[in-house]
C-alpha atoms as a PDB file:
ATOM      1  CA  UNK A   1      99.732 111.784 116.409  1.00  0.00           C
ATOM      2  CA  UNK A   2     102.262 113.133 118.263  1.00  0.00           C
ATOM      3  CA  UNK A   3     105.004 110.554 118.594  1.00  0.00           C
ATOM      4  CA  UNK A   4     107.232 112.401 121.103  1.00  0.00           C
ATOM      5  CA  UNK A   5     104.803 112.282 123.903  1.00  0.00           C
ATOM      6  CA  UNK A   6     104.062 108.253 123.190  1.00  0.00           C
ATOM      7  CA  UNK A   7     104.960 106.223 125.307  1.00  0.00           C
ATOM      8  CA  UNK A   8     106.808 103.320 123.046  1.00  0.00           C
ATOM      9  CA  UNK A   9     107.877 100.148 124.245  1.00  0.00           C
ATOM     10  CA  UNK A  10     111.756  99.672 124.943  1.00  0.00           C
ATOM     11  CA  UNK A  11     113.373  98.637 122.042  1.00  0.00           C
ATOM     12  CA  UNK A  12     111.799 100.744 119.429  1.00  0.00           C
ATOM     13  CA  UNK A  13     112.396 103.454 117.378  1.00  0.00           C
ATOM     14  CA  UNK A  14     110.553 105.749 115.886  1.00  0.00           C
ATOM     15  CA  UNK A  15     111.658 107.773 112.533  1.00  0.00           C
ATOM     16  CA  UNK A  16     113.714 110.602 114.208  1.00  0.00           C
ATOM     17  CA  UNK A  17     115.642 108.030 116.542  1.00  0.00           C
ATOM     18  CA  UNK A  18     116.171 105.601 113.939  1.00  0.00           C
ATOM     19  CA  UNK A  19     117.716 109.089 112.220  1.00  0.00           C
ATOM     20  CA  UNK A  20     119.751 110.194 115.596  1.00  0.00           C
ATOM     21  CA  UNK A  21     121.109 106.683 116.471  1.00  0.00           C
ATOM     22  CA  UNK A  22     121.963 105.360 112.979  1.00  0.00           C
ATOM     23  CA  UNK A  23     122.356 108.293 110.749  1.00  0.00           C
ATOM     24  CA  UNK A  24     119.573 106.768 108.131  1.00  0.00           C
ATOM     25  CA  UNK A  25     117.510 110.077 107.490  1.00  0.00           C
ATOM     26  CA  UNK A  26     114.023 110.201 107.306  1.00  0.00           C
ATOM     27  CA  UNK A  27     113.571 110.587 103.153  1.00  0.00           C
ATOM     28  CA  UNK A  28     115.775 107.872 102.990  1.00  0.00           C
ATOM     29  CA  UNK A  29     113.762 105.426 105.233  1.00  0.00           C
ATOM     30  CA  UNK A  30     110.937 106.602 103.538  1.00  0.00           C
ATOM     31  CA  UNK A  31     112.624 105.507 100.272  1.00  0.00           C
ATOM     32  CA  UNK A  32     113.819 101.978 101.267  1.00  0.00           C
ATOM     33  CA  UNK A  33     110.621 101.193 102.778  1.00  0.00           C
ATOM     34  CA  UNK A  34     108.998 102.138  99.112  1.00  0.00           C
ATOM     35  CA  UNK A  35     111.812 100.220  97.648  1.00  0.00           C
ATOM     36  CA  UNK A  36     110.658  97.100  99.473  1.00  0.00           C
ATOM     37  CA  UNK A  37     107.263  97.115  98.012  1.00  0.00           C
ATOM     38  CA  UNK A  38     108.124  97.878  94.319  1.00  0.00           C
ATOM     39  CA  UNK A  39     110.836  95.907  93.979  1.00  0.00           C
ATOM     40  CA  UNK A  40     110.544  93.134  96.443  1.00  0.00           C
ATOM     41  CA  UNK A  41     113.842  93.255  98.224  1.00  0.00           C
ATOM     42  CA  UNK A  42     115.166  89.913  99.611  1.00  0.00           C
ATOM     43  CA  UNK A  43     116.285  92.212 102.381  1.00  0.00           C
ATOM     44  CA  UNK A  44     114.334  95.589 103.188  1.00  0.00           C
ATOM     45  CA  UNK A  45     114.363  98.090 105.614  1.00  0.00           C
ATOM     46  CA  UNK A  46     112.122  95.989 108.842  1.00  0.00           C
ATOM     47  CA  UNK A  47     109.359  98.461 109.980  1.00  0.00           C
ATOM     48  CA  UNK A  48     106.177  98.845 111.705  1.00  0.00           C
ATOM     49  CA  UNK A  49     103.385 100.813 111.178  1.00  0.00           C
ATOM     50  CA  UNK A  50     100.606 101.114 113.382  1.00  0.00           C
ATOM     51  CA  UNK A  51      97.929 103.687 111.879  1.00  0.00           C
ATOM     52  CA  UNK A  52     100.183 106.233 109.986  1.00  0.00           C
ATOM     53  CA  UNK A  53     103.189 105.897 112.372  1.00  0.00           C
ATOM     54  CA  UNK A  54     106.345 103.772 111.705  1.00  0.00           C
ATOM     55  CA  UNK A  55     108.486 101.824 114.298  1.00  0.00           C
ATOM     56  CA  UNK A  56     111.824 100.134 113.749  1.00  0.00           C
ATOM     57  CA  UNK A  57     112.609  97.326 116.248  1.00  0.00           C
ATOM     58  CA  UNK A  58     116.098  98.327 117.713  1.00  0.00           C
ATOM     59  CA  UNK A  59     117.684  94.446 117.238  1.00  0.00           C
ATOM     60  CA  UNK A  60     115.694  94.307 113.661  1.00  0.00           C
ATOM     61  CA  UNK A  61     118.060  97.123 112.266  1.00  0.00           C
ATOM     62  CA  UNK A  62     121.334  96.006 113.831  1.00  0.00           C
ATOM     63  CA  UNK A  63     120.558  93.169 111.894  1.00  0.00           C
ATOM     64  CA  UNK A  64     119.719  94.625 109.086  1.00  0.00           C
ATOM     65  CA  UNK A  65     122.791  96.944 108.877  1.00  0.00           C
ATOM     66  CA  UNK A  66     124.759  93.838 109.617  1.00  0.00           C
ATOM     67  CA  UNK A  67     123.517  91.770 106.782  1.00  0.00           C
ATOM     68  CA  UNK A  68     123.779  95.036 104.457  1.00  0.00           C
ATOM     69  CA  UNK A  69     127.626  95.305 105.185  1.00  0.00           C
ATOM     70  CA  UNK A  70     127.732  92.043 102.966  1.00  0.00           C
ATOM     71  CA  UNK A  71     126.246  94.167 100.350  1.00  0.00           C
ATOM     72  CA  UNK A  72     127.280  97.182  98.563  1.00  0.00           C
ATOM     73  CA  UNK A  73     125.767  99.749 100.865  1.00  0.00           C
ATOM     74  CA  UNK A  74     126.537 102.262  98.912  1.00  0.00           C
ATOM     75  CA  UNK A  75     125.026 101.173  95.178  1.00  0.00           C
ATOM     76  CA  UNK A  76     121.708  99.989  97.344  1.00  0.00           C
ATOM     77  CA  UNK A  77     121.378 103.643  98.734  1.00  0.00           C
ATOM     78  CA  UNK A  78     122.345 105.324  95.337  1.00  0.00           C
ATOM     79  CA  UNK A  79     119.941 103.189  93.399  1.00  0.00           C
ATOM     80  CA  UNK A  80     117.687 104.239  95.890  1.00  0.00           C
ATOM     81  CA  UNK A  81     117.151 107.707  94.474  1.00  0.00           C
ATOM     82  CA  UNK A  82     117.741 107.100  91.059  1.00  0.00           C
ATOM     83  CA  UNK A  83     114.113 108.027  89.355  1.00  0.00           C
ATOM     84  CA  UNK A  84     114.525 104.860  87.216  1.00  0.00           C
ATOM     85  CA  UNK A  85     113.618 102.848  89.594  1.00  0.00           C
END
């Protein structure tokens, strides 16, 4: 499917806006939303998938970033790519 000709609903993003507005890449969403499933965050990445497409809602991930600020951003990103986990 090609996402940039769908027409989404105001307020969502897809992968490569999530990437353009916030600066989370796409291997890296791809990793916390893996993250979530293995290790059962208490706080993962919110998503959407519809088929084989993922949507963020826009207020979901201000959140999100919000409540990760009280965490250290940095060793939850790192860990992310550590093949350990």
């Amino acid at each position: 499917m090609n996402t940039k000709n769908f027409n989404i609903a105001e307020g969502y993003l897809t992968q490569q806006d999530l990437a353009d507005k916030f600066g989370i890449s796409i291997k890296l969403q791809q990793c916390l939303r893996l993250k979530a499933r293995r290790r059962k965050d208490l706080n993962p990445l919110p998503f959407i998938k519809i088929g084989k497409v993922i949507f963020y809602e826009q207020a979901s991930i201000i959140k999100w970033l919000s409540d990760k600020e009280k965490e250290s951003i940095n060793q939850q990103f790192t860990n992310c790519f550590d093949k350990r986990n």
